[in-house]
N, C-alpha and C. Protein backbone atom coordinates (compact mmCIF):
# COMPACT_ATOMS: atom_id res chain seq x y z
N UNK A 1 86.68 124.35 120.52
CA UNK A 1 87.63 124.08 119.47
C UNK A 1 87.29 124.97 118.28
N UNK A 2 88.02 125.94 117.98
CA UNK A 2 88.03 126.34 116.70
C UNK A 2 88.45 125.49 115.31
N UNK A 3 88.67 126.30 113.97
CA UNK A 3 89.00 125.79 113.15
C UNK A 3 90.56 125.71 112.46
N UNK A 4 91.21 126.44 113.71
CA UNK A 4 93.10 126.34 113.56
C UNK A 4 93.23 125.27 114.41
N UNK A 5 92.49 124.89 115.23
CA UNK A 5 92.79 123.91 116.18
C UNK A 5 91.92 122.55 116.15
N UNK A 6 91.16 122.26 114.99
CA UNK A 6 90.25 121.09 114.88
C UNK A 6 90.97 120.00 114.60
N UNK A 7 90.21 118.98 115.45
CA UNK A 7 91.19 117.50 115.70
C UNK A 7 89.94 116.67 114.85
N UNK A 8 90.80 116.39 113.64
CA UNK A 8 90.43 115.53 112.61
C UNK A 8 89.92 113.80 113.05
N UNK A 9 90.76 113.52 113.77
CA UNK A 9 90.67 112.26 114.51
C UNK A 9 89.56 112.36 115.37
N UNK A 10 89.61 113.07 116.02
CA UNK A 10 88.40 113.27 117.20
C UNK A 10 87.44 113.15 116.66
N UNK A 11 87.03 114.00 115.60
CA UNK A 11 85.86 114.35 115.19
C UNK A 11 85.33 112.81 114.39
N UNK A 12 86.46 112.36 113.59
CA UNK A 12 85.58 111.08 113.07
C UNK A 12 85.29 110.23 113.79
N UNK A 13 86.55 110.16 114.88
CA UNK A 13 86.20 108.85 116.03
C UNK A 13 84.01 109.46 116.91
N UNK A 14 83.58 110.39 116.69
CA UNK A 14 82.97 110.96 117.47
C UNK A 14 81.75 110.83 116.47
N UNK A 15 81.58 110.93 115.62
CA UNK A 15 80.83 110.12 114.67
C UNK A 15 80.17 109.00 114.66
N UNK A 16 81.16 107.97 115.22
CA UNK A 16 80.95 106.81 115.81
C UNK A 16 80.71 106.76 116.80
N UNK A 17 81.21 106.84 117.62
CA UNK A 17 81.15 106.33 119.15
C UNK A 17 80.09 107.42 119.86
N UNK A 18 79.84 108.62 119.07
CA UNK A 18 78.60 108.90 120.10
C UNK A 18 76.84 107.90 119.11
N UNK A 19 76.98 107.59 118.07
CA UNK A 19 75.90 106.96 118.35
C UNK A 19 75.74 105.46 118.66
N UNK A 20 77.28 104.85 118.86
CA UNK A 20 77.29 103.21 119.17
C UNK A 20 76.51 103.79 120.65
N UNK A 21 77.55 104.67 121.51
CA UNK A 21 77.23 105.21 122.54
C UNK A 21 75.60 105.65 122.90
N UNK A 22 74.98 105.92 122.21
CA UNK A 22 73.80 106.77 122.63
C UNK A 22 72.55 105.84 122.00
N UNK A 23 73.28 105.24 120.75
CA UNK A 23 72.08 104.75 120.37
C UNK A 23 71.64 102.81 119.82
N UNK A 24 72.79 103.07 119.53
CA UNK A 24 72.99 101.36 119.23
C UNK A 24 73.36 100.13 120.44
N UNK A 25 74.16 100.79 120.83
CA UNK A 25 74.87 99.63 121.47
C UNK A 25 73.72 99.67 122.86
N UNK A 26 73.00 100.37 123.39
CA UNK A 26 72.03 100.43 124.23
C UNK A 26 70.95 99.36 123.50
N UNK A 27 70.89 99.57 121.84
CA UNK A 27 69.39 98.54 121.46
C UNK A 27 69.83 97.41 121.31
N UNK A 28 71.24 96.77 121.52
CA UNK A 28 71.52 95.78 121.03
C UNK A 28 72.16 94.88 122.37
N UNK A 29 71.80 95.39 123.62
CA UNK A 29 71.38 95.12 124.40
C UNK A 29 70.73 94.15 124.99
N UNK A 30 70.80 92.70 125.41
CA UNK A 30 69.70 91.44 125.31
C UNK A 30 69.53 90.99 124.00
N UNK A 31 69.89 91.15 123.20
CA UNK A 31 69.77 90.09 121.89
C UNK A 31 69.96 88.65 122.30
N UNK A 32 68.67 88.20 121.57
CA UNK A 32 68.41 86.60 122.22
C UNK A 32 68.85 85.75 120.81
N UNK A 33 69.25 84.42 120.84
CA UNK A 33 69.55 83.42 119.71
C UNK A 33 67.89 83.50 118.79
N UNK A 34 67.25 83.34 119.51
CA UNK A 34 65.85 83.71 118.59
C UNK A 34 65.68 84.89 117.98
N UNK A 35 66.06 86.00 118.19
CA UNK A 35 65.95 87.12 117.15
C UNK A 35 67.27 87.37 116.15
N UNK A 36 68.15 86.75 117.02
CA UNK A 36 69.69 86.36 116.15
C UNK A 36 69.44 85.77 114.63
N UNK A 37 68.22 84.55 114.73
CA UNK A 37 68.45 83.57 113.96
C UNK A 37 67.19 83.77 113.13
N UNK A 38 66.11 85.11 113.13
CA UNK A 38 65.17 84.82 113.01
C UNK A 38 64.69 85.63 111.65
N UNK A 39 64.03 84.62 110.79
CA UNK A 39 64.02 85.39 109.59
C UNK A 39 62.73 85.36 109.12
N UNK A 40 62.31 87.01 109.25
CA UNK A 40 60.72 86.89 108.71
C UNK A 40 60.42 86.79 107.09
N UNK A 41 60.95 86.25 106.32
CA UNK A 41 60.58 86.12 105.11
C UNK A 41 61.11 84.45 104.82
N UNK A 42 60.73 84.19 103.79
CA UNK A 42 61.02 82.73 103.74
C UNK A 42 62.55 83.06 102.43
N UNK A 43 63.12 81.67 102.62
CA UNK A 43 64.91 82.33 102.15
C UNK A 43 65.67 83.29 102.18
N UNK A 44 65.68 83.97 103.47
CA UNK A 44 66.30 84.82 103.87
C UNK A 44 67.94 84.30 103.84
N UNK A 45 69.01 85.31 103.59
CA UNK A 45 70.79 85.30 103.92
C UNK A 45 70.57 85.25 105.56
N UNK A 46 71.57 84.01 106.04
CA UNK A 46 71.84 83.92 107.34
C UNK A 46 72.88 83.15 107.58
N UNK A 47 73.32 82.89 109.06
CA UNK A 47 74.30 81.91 109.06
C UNK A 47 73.97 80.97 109.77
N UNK A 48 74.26 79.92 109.29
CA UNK A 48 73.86 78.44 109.66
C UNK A 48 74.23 77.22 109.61
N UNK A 49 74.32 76.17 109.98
CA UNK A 49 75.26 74.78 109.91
C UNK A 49 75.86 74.75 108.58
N UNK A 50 76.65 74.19 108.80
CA UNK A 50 77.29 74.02 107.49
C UNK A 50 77.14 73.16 106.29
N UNK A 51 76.65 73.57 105.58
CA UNK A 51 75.78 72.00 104.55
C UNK A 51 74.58 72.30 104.77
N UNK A 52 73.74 72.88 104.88
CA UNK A 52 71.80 73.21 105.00
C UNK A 52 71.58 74.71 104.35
N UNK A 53 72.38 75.17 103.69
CA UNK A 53 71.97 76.41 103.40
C UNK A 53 71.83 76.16 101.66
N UNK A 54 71.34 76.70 101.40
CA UNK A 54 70.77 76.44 99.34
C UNK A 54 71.52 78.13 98.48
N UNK A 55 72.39 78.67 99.58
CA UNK A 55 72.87 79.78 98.51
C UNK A 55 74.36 79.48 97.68
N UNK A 56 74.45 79.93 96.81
CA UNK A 56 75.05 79.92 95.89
C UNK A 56 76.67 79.97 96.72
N UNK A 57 77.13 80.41 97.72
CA UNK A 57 78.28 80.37 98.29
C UNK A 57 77.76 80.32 99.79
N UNK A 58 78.56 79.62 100.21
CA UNK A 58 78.14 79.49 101.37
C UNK A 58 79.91 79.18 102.26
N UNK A 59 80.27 80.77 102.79
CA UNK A 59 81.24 80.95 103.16
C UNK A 59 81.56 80.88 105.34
N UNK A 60 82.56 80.13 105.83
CA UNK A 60 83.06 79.81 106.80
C UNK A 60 84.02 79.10 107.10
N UNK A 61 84.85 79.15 108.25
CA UNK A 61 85.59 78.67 108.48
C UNK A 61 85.22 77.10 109.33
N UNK A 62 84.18 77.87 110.33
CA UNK A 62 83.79 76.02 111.61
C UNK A 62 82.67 76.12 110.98
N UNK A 63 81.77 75.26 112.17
CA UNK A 63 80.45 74.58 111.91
C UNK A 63 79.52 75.78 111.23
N UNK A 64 79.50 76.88 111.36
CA UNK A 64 78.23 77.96 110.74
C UNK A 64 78.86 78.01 109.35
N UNK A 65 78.12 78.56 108.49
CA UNK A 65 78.51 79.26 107.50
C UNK A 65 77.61 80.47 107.41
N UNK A 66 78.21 81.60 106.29
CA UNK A 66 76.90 82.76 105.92
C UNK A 66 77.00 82.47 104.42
N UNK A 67 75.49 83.05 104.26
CA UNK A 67 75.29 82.84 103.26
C UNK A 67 75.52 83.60 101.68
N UNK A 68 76.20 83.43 100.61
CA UNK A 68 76.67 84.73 99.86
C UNK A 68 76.42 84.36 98.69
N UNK A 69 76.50 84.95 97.72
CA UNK A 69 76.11 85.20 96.43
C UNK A 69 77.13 85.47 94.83
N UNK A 70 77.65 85.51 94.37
CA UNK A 70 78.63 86.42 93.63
C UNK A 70 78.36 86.48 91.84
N UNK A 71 77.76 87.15 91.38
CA UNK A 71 77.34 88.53 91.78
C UNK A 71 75.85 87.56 92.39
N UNK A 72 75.68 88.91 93.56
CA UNK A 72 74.51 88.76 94.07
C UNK A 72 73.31 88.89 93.16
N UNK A 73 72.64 88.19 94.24
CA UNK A 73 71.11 87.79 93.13
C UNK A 73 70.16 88.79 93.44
N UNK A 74 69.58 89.09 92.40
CA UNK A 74 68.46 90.52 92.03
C UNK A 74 67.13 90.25 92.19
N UNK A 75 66.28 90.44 93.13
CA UNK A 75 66.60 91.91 94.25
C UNK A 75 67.63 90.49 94.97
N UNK A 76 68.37 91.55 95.86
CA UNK A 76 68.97 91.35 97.34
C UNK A 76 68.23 90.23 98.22
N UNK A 77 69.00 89.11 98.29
CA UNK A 77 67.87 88.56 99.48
C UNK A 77 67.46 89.73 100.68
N UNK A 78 66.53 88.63 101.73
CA UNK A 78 66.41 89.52 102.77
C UNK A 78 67.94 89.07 103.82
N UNK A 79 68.32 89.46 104.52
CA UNK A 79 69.22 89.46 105.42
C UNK A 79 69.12 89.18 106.88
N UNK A 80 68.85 87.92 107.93
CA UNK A 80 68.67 88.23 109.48
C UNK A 80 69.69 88.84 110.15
N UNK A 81 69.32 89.08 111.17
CA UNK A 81 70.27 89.72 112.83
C UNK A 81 72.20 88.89 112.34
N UNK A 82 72.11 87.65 112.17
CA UNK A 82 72.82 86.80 112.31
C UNK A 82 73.74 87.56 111.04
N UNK A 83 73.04 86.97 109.55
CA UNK A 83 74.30 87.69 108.38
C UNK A 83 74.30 89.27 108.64
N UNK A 84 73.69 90.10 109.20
CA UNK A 84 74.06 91.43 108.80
C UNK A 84 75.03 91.55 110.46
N UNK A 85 75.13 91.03 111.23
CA UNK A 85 76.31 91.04 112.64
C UNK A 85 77.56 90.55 111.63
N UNK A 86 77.38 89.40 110.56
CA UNK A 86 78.58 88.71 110.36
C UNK A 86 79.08 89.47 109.25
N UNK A 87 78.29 89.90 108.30
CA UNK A 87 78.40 91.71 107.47
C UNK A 87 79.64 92.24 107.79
N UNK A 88 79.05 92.68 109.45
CA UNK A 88 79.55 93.78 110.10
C UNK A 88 80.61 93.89 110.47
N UNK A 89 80.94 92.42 111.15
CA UNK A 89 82.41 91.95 111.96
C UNK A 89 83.29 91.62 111.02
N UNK A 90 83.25 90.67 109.87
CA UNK A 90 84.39 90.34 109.08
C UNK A 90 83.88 91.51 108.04
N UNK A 91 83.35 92.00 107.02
CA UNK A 91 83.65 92.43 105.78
C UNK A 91 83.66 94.18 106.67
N UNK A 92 83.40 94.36 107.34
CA UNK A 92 83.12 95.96 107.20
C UNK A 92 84.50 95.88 108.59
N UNK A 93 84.59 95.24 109.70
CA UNK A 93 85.63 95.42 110.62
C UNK A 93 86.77 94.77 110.45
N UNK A 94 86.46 93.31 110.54
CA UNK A 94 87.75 92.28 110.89
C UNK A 94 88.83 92.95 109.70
N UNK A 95 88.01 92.64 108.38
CA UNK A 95 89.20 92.94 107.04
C UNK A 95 90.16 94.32 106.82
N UNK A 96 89.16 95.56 107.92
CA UNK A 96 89.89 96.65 107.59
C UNK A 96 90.94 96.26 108.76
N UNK A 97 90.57 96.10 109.72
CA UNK A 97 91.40 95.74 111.01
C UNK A 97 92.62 95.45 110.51
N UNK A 98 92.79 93.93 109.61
CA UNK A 98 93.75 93.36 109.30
C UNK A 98 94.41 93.96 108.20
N UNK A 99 93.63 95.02 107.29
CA UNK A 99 94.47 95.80 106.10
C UNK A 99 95.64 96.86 106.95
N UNK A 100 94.53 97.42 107.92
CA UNK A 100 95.19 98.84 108.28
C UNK A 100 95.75 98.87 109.67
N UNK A 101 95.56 97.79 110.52
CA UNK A 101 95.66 97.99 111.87
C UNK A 101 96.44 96.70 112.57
N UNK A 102 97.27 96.07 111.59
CA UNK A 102 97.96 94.91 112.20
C UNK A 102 96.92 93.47 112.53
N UNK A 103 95.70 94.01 112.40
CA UNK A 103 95.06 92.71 113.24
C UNK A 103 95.10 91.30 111.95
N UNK A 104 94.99 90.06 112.60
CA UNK A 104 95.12 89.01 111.91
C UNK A 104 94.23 88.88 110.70
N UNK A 105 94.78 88.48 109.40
CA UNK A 105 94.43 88.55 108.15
C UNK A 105 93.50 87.35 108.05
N UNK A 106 92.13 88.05 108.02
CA UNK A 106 90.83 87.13 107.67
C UNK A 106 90.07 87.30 106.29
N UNK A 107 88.80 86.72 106.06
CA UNK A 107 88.14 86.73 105.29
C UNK A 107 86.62 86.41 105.54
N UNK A 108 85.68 86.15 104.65
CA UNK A 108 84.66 85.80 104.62
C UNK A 108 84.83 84.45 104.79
N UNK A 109 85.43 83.15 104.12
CA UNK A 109 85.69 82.26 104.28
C UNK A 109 86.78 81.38 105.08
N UNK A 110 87.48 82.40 105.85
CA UNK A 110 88.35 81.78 107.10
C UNK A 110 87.43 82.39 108.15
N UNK A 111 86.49 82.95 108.26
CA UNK A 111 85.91 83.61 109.64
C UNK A 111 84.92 82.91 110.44
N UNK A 112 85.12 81.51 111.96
CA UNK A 112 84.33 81.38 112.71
C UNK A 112 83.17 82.05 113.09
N UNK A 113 81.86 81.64 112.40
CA UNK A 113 80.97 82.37 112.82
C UNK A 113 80.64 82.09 113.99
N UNK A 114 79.62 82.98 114.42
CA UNK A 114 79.25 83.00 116.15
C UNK A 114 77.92 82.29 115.85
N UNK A 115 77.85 81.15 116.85
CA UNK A 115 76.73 80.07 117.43
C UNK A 115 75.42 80.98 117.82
N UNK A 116 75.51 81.79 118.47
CA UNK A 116 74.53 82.62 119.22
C UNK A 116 74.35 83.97 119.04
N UNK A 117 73.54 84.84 119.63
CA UNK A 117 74.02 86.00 119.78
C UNK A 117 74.87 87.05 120.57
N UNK A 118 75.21 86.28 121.99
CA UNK A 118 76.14 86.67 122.69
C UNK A 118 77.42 86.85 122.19
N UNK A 119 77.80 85.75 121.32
CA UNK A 119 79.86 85.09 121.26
C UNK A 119 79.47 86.77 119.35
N UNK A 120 78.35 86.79 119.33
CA UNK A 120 78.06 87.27 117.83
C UNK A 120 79.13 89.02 118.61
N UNK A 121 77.81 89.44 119.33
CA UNK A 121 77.85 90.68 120.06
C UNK A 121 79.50 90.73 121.11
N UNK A 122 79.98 89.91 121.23
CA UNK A 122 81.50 90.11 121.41
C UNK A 122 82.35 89.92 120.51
N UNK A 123 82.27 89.40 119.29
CA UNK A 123 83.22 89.54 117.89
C UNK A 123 82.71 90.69 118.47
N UNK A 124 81.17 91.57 118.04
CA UNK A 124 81.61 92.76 117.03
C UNK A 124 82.25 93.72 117.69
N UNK A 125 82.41 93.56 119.44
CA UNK A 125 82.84 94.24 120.19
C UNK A 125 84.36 94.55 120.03
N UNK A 126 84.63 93.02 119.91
CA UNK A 126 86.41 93.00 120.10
C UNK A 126 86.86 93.65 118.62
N UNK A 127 85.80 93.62 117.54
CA UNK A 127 86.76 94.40 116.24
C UNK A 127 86.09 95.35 116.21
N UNK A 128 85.30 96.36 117.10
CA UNK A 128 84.91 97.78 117.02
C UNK A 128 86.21 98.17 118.28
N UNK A 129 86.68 97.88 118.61
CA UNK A 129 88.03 97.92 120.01
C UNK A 129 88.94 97.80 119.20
N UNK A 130 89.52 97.33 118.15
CA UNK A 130 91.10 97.29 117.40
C UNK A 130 90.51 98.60 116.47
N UNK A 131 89.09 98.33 116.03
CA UNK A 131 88.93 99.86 114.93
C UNK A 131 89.46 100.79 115.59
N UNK A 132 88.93 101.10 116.72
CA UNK A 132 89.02 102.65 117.34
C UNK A 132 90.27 102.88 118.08
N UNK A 133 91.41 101.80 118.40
CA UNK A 133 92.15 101.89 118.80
C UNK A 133 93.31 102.20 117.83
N UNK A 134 93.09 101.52 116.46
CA UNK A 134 93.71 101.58 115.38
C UNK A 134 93.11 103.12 114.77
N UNK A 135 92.09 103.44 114.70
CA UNK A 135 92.06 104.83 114.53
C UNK A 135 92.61 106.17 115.31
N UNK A 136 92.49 105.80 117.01
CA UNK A 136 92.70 107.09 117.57
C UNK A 136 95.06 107.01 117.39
N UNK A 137 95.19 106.09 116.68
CA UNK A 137 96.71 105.93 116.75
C UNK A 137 96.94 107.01 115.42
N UNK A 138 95.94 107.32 114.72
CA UNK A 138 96.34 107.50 113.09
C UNK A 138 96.24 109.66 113.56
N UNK A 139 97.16 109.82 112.94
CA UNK A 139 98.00 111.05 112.88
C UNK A 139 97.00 112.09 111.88
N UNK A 140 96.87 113.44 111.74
CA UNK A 140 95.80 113.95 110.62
C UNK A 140 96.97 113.73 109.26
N UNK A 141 98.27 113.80 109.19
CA UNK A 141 98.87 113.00 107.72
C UNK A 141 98.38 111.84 107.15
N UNK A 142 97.94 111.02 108.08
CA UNK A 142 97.74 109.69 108.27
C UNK A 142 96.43 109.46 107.38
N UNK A 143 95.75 110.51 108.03
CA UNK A 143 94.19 110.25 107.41
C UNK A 143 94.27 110.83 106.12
N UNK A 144 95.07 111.68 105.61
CA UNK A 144 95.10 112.48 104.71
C UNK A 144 95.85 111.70 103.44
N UNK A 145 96.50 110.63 103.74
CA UNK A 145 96.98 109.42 102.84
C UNK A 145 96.67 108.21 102.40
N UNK A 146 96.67 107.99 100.98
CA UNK A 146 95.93 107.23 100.54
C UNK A 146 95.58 105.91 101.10
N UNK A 147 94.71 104.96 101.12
CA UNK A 147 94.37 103.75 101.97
C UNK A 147 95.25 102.70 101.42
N UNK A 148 95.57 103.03 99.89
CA UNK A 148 96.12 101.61 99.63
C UNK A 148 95.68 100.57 98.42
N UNK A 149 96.40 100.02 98.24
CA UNK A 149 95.91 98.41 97.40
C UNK A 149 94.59 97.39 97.83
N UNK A 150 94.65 97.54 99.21
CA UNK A 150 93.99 96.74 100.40
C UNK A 150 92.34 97.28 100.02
N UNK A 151 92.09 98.72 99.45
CA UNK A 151 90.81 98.89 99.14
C UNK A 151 90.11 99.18 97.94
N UNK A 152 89.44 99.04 97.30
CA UNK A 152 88.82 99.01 96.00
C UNK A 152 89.40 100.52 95.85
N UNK A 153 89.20 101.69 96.12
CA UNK A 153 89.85 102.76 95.86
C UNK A 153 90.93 103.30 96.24
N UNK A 154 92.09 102.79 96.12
CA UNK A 154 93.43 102.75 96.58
C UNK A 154 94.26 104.02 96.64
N UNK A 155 93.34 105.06 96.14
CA UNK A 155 93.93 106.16 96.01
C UNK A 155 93.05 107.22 97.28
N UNK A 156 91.87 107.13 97.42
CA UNK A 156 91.24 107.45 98.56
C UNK A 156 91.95 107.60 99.84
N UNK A 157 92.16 109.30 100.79
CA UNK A 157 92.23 109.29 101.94
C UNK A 157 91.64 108.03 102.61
N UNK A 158 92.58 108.00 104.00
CA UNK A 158 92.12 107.13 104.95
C UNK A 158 90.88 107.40 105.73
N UNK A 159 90.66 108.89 106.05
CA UNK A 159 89.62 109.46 106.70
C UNK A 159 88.25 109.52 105.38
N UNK A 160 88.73 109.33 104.41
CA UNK A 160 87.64 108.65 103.52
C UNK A 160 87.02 107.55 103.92
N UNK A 161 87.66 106.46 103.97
CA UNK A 161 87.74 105.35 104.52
C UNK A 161 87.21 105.12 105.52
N UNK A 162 87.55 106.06 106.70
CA UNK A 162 86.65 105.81 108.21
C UNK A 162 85.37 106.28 107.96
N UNK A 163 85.33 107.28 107.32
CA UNK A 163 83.63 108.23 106.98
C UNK A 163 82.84 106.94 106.57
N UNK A 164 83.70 106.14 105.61
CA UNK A 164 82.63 104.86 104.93
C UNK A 164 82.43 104.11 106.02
N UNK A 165 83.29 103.63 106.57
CA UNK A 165 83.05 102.00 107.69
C UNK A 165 81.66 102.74 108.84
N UNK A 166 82.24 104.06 109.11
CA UNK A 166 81.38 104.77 110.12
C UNK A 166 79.93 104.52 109.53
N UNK A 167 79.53 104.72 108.39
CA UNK A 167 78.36 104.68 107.68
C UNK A 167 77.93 103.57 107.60
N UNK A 168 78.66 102.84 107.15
CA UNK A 168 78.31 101.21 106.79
C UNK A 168 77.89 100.33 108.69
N UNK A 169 78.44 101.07 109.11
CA UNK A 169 78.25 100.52 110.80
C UNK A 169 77.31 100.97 111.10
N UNK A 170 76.55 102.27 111.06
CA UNK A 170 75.84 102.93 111.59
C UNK A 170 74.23 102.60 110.94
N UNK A 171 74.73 102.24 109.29
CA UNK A 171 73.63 101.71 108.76
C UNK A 171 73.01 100.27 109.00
N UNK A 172 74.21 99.41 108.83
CA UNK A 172 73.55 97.77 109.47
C UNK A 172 73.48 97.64 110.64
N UNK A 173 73.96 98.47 111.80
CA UNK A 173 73.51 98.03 112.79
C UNK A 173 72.05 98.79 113.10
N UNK A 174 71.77 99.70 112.73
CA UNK A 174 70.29 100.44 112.91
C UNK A 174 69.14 99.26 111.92
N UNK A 175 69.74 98.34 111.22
CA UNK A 175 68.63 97.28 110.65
C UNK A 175 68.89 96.42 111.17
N UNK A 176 70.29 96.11 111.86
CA UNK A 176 69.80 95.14 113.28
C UNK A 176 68.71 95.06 114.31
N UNK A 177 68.64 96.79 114.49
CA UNK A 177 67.40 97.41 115.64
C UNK A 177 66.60 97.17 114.91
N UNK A 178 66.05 97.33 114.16
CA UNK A 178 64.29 97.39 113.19
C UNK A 178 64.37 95.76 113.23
N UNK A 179 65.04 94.75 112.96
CA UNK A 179 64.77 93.44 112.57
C UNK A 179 64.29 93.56 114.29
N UNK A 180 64.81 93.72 115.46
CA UNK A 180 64.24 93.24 116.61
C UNK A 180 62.94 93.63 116.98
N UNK A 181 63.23 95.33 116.80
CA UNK A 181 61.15 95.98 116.73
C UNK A 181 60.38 94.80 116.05
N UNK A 182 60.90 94.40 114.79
CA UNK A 182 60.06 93.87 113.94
C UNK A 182 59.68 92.24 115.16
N UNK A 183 60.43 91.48 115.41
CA UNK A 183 60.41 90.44 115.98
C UNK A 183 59.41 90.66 116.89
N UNK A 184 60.00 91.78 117.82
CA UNK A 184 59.35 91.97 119.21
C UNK A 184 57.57 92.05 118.54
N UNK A 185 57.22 92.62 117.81
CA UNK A 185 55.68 93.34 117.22
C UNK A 185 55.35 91.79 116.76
N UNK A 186 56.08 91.16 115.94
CA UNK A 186 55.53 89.63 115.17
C UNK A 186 54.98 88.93 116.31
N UNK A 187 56.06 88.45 117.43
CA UNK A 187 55.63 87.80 118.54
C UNK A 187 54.47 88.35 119.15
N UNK A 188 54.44 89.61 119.78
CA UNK A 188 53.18 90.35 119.99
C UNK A 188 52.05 89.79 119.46
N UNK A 189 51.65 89.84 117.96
CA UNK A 189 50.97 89.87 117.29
C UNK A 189 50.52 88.37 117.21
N UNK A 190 51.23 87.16 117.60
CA UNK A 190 50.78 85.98 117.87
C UNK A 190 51.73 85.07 116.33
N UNK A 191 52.99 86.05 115.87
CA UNK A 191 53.62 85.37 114.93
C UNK A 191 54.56 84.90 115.18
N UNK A 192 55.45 84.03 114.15
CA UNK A 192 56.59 83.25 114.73
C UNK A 192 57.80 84.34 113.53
């Protein structure tokens, strides 16, 4: 492919999907409810029954909630497997899904969290499947026009837009992987 003939779409979709492909979605692989749920610091952000959590918002639709902040509290809590999957699926996928791609209009506080890590790891599946399907539909005009009302920078290309989610995906799910190294080494080591 030269540069009279470069496919704008391709290239961002390829961004993504070669490292879900090559590198993530291979480590995320066997995720157990114990490393799902497991938080090595004491008051860690997670999601959990509804009514037992001590943060300042505590957003869901069924029995889980995650845990949130507004404005967040300084430093950052720490974050488990569990809130940075639920991060991932409603604020960084489900919401663009539903801005830009027809899919059903959610939130932080209408969004069923996932019990486990299995039902977790198929949300994020089924809204990384409307992303990329909703992306490979978008035209290079497409990307080249503004996102909208729907995003804090409303004047921002759309392929702006994918460059971010791509990043924001690529970044929490690679601290999904380190929280499990980390687990796998704690247990090792004779920790809980």
């Amino acid at each position: 492919m030269d540069a009279e003939h470069f496919d704008w779409n391709q290239a961002l979709r390829e961004q993504w999907e070669w490292h879900w492909d090559n590198q993530l979605h291979p480590r995320l692989q066997g995720l157990t409810d114990e490393e799902y749920f497991w938080s090595p610091v004491p008051d860690a952000w997670s999601v959990r029954p509804r009514g037992t959590s001590t943060a300042q918002i505590q957003a869901g639709a069924g029995d889980l909630t995650i845990d949130y902040g507004f404005p967040a509290p300084e430093p950052a809590p720490f974050t488990t497997i569990a809130w940075r999957l639920g991060h991932v699926i409603v604020g960084v996928l489900a919401m663009r899904n539903a801005a830009h791609f027809g899919a059903p209009r959610t939130d932080y506080f209408s969004w069923d969290y996932a019990p486990d890590a299995t039902t977790a790891l198929n949300q994020l599946e089924t809204q990384l499947d409307v992303w990329l399907t909703g992306l490979r539909g978008l035209t290079e005009a497409q990307l080249r026009a503004p996102v909208g009302d729907e995003e804090p920078y409303p004047r921002a290309p759309m392929a702006e837009l994918v460059l971010h989610i791509h990043r924001e995906l690529i970044h929490h799910l690679s601290e999904v992987c380190l929280l499990r190294d980390l687990h796998t080494h704690q247990i090792r080591a004779g920790g809980t």
